[in-house]
C-alpha atoms as a PDB file:
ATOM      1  CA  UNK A   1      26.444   3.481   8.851  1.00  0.00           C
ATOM      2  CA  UNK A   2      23.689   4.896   6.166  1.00  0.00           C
ATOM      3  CA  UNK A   3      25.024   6.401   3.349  1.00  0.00           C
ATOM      4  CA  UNK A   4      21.830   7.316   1.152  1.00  0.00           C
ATOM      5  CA  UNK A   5      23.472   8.660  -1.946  1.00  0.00           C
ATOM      6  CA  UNK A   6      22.138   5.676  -3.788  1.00  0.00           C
ATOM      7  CA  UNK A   7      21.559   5.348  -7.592  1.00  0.00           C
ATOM      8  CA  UNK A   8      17.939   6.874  -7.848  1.00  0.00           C
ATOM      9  CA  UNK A   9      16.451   3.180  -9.383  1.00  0.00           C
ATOM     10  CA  UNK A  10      17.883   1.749  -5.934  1.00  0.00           C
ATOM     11  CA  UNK A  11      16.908   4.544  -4.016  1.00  0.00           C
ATOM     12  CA  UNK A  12      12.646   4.621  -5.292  1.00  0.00           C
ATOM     13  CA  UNK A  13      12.673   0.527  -4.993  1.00  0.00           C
ATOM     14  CA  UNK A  14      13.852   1.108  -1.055  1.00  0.00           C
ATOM     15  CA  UNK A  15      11.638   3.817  -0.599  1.00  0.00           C
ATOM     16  CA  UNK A  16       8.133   2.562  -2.108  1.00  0.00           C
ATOM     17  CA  UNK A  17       6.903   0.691   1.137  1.00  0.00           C
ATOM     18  CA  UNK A  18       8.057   3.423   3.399  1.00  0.00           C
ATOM     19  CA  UNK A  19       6.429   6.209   1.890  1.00  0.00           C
ATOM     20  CA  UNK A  20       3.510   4.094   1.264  1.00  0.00           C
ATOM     21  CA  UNK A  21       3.062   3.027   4.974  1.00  0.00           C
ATOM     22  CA  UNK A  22       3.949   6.090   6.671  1.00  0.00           C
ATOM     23  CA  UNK A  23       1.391   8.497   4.909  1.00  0.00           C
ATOM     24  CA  UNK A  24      -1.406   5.005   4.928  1.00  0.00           C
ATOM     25  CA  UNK A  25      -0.949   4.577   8.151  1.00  0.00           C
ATOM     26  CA  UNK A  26      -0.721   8.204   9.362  1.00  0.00           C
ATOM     27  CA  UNK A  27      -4.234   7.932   7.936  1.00  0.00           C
ATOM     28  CA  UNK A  28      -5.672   5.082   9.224  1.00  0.00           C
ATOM     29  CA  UNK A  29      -4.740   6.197  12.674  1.00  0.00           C
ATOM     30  CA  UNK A  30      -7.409   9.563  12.199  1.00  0.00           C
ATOM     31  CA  UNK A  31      -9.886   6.934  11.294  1.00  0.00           C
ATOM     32  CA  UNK A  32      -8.927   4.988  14.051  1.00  0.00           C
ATOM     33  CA  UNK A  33      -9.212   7.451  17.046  1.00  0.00           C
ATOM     34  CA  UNK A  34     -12.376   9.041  15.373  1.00  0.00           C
ATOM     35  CA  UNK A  35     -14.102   5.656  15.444  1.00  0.00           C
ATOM     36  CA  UNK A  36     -12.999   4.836  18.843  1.00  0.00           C
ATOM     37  CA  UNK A  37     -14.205   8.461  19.974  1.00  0.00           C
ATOM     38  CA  UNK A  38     -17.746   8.510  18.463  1.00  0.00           C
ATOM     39  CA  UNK A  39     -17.427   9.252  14.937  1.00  0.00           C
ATOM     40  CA  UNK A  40     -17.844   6.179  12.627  1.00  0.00           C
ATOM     41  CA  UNK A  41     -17.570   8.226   8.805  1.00  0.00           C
ATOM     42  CA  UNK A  42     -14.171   6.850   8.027  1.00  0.00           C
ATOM     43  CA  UNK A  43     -15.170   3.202   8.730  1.00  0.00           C
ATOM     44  CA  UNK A  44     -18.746   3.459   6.563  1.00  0.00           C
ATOM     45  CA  UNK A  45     -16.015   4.740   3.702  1.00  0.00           C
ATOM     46  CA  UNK A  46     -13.624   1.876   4.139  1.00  0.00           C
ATOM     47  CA  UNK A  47     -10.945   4.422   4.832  1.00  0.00           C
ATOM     48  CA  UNK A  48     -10.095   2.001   8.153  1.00  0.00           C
ATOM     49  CA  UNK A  49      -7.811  -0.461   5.466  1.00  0.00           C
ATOM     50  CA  UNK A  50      -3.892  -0.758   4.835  1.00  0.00           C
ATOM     51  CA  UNK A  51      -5.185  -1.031   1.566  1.00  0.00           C
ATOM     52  CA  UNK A  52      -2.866   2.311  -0.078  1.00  0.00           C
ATOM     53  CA  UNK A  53      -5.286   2.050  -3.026  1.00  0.00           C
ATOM     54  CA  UNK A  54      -7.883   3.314  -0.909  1.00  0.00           C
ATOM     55  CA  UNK A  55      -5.519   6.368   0.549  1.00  0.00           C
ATOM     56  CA  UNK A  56      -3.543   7.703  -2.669  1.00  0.00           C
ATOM     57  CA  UNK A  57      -3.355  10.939  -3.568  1.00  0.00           C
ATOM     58  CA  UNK A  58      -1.808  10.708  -7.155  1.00  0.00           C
ATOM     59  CA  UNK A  59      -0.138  14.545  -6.546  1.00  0.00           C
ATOM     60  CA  UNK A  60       0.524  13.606  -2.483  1.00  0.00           C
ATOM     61  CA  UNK A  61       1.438  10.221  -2.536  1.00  0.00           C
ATOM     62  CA  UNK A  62       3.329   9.565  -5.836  1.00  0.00           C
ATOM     63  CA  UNK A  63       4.102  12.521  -7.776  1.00  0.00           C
ATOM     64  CA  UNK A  64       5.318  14.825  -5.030  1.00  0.00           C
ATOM     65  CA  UNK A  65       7.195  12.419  -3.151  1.00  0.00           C
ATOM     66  CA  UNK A  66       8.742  11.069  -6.283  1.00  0.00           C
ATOM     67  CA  UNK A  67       9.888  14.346  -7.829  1.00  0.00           C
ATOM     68  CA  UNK A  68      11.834  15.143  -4.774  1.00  0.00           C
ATOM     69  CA  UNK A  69      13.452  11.920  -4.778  1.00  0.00           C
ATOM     70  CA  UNK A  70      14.644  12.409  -8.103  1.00  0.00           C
ATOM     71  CA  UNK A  71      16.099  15.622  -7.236  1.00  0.00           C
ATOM     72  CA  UNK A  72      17.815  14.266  -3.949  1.00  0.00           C
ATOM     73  CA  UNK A  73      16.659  17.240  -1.817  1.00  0.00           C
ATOM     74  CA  UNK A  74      17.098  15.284   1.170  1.00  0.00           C
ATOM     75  CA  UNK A  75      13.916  16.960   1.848  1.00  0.00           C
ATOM     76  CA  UNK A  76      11.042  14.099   0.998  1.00  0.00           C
ATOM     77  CA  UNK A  77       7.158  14.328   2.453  1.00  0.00           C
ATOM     78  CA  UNK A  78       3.754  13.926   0.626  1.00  0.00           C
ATOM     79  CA  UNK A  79       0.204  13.030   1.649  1.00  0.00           C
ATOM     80  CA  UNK A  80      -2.490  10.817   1.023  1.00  0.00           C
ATOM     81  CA  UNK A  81      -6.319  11.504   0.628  1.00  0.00           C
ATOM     82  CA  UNK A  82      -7.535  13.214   4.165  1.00  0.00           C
ATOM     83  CA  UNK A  83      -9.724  10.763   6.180  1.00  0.00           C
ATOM     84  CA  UNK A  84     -12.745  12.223   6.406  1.00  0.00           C
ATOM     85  CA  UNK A  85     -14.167  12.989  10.509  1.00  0.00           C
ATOM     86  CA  UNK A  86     -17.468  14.183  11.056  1.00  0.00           C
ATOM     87  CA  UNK A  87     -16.650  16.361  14.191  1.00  0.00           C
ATOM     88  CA  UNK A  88     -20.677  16.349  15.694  1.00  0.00           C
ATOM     89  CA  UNK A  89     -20.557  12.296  16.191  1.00  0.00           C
ATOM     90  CA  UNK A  90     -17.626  13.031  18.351  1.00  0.00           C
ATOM     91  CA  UNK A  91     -18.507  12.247  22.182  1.00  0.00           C
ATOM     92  CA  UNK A  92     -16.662  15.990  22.774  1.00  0.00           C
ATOM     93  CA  UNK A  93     -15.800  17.417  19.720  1.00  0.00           C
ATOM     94  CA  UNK A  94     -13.222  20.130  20.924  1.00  0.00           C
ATOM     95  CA  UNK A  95     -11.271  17.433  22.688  1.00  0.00           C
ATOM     96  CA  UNK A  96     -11.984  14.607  20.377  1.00  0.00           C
ATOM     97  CA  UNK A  97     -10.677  16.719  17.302  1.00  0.00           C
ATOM     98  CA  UNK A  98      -7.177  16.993  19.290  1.00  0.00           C
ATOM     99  CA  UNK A  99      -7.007  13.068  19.899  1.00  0.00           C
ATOM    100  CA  UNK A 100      -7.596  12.375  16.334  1.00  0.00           C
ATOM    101  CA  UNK A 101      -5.880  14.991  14.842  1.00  0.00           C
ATOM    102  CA  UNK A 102      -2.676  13.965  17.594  1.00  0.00           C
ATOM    103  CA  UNK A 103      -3.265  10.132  16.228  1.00  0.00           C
ATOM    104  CA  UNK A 104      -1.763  10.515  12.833  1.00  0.00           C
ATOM    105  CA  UNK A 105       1.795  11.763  14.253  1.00  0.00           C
ATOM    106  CA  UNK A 106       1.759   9.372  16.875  1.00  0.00           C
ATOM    107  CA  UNK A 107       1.380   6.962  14.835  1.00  0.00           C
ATOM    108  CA  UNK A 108       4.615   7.793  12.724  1.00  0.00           C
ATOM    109  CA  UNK A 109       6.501   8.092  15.700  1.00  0.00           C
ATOM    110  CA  UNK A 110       5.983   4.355  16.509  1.00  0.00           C
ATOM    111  CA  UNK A 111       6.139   3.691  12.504  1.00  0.00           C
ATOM    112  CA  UNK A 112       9.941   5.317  12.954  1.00  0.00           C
ATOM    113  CA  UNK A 113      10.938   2.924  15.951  1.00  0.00           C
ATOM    114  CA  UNK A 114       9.531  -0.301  14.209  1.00  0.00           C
ATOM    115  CA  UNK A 115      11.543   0.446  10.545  1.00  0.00           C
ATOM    116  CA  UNK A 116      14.439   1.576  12.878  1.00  0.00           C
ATOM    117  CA  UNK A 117      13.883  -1.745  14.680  1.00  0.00           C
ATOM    118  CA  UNK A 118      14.134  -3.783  11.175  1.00  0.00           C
ATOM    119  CA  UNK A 119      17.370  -1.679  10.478  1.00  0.00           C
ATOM    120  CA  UNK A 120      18.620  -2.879  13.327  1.00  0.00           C
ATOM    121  CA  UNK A 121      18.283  -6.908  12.570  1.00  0.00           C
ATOM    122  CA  UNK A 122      19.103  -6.497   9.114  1.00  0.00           C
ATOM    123  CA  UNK A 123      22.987  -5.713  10.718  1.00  0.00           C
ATOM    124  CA  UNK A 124      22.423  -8.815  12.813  1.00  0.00           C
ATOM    125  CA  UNK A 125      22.139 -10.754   9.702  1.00  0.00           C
ATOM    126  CA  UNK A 126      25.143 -13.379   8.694  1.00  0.00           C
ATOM    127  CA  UNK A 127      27.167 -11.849   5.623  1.00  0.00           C
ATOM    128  CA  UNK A 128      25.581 -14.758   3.795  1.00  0.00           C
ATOM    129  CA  UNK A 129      22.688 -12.982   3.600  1.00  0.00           C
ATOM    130  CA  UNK A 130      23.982  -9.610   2.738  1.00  0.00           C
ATOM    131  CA  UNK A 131      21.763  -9.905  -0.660  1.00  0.00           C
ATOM    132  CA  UNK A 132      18.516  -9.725   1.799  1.00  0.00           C
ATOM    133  CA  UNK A 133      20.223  -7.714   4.945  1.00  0.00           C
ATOM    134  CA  UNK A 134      21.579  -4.621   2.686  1.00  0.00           C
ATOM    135  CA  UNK A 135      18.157  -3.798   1.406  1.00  0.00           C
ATOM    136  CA  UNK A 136      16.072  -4.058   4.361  1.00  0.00           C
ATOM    137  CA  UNK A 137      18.693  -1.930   5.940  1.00  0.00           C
ATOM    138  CA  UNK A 138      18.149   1.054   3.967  1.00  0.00           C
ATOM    139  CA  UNK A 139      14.457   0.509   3.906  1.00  0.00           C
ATOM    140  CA  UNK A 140      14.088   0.318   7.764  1.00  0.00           C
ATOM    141  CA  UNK A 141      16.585   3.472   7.946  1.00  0.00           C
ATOM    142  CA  UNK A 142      14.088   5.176   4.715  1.00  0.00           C
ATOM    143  CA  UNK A 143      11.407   4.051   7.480  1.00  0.00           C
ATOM    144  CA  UNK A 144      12.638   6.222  10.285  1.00  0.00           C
ATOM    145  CA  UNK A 145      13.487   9.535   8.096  1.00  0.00           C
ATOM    146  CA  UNK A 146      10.389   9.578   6.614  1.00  0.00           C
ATOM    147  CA  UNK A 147       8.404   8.958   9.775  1.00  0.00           C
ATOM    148  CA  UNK A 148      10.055  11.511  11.730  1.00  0.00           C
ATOM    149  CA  UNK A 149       9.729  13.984   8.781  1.00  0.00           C
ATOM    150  CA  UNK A 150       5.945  13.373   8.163  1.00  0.00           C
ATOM    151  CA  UNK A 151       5.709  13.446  11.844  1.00  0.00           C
ATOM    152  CA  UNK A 152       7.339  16.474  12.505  1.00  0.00           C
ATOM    153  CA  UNK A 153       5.834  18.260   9.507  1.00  0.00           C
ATOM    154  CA  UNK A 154       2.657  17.544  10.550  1.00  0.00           C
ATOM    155  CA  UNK A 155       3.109  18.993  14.113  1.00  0.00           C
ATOM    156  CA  UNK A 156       3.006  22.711  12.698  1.00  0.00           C
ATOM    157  CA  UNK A 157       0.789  24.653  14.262  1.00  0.00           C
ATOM    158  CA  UNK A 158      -0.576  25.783  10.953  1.00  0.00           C
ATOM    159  CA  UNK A 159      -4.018  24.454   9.909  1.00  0.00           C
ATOM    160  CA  UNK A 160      -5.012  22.168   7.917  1.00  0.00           C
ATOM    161  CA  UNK A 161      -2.010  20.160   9.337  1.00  0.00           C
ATOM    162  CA  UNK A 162      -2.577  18.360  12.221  1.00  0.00           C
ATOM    163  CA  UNK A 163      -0.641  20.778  14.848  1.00  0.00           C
ATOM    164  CA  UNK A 164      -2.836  23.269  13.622  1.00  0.00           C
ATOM    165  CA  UNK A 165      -5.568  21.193  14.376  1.00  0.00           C
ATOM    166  CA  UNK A 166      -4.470  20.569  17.776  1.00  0.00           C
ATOM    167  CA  UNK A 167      -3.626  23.810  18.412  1.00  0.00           C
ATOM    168  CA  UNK A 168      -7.122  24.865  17.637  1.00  0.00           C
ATOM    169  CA  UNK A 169      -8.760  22.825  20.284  1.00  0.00           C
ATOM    170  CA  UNK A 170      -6.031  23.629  23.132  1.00  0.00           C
ATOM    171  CA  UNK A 171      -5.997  26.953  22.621  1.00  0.00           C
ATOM    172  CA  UNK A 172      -8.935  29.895  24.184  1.00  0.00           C
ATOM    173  CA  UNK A 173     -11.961  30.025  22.539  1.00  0.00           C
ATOM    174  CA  UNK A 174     -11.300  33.176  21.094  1.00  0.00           C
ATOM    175  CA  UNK A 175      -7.576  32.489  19.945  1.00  0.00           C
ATOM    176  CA  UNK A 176      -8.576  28.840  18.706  1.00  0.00           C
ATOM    177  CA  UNK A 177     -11.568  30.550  16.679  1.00  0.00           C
ATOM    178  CA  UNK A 178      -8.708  32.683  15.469  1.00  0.00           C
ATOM    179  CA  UNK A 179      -6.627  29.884  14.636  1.00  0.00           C
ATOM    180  CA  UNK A 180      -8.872  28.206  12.699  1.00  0.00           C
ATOM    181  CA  UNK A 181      -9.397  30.707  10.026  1.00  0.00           C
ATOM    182  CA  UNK A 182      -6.547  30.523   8.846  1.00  0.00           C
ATOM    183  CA  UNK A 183      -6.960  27.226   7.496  1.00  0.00           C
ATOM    184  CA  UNK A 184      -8.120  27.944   4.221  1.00  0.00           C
ATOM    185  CA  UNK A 185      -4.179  29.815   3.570  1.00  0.00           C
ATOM    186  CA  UNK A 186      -2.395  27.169   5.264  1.00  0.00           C
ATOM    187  CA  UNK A 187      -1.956  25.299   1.860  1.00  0.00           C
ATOM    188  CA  UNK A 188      -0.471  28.494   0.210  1.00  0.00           C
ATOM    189  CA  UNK A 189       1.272  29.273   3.888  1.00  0.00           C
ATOM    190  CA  UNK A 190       3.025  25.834   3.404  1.00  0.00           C
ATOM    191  CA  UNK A 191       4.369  26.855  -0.078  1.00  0.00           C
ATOM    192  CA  UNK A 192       5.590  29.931   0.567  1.00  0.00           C
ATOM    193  CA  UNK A 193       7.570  28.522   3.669  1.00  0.00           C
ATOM    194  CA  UNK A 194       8.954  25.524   1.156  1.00  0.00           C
ATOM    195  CA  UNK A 195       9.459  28.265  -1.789  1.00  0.00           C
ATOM    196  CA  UNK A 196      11.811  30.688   1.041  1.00  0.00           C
ATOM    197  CA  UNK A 197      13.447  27.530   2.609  1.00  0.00           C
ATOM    198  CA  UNK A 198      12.010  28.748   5.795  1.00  0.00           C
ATOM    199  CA  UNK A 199       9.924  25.222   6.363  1.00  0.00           C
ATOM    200  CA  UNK A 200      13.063  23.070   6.809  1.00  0.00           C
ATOM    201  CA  UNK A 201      14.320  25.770   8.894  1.00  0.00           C
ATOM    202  CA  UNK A 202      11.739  25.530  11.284  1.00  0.00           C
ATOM    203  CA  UNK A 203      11.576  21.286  11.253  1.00  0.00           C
ATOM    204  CA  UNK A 204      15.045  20.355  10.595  1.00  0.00           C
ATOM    205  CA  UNK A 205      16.093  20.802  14.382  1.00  0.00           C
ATOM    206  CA  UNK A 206      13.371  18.499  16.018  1.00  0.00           C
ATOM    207  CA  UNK A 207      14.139  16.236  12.480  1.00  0.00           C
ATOM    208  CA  UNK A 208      17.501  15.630  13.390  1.00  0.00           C
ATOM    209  CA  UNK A 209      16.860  15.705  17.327  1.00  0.00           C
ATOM    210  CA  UNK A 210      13.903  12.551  17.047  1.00  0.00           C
ATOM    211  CA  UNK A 211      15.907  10.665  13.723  1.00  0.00           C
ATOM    212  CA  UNK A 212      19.029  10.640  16.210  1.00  0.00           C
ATOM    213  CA  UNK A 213      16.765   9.511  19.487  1.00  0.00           C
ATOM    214  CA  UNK A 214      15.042   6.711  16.987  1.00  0.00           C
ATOM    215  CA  UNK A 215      18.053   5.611  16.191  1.00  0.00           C
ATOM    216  CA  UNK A 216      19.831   5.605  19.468  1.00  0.00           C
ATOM    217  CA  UNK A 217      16.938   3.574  21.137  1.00  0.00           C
ATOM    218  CA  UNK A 218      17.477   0.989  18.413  1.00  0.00           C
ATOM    219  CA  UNK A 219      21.218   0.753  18.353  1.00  0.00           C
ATOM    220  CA  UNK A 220      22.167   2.394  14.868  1.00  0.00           C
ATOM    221  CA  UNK A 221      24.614   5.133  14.403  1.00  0.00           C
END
């Protein structure tokens, strides 16, 4: 039913609001559960706001995102500035730092079944409308891929991504400590994975698996 080998003009214009609210709120939801949990930095920064202006990364958000568009990689993920936590206002900061840290991907994952949703009613919409009802459609099924991907991306147990994060606090002492000192590679851990095609090895299977569940739940093929 989606075919997204769209002209690329067509293609950024349908993509702008899902990018933008899956990596904003993906944010907002660490500032969120860190609020709710003791830990009130994110809110005293005005980091707890829909506004994107306030998340953007100009390499994360626009330029990265954008690049691979262009180049049709089917491969598309960025991310926005980090929200910042204070971990010692948290009520318990080992299990506090796994709630917010597990906030962000939850989040996408309802993100996915709310654009899939919109997909959904845009095919319920008269052919009278098809001028209003073909757009939204892409957009709500750009809405799902790019949750699930930022979702699923973010789930690797690699610090400084979130699943790294989490991992870190459910793991032993010792192995967590471990864990966590590997966070200042991760970045160049990330690029080697992208540069050796390993990364989409690793995240395409759960990819596919929760795309195909969103979209079941909804209706769409």
């Amino acid at each position: 039913m989606l075919d997204f080998n769209l002209p690329v003009p067509q293609l950024i214009a349908v993509s702008i609001l899902p990018v933008l609210f899956a990596i904003t709120v993906h944010e907002v939801a660490h500032g969120w559960a860190a609020k709710h949990l003791g830990d009130p930095t994110a809110q005293r920064l005005g980091r707890l706001t829909l506004n994107p202006i306030k998340h953007v990364d100009p390499v994360g958000t626009i330029l990265v995102p954008g690049l691979l568009l262009l180049l049709k990689t089917g491969f598309v993920f960025g991310w926005a500035k980090p929200v910042p936590v204070t971990w010692s206002n948290l009520r318990h900061p080992r299990r506090d730092m796994v709630l917010v840290a597990a906030a962000g991907p939850a989040a996408n994952l309802l993100m996915a079944f709310l654009w899939g949703a919109l997909a959904k009613v845009a095919t319920l919409m008269p052919e009278t409308a098809r001028w209003a009802a073909e757009p939204l459609l892409y957009m709500g099924g750009l809405g799902v891929l790019f949750n699930v991907l930022l979702m699923v991306f973010n789930l690797l147990p690699l610090p400084p991504l979130d699943g790294g994060r989490v991992a870190v606090g459910l793991l032993p002492g010792r192995w967590g400590w471990a864990l966590s000192r590997v966070e200042p590679y991760g970045f160049f851990v990330l690029i080697g994975l992208m540069v050796t095609g390993l990364l989409w090895f690793l995240i395409s299977p759960l990819q596919r698996a929760v795309t195909k569940l969103v979209f079941t739940v909804v209706g769409l093929s």
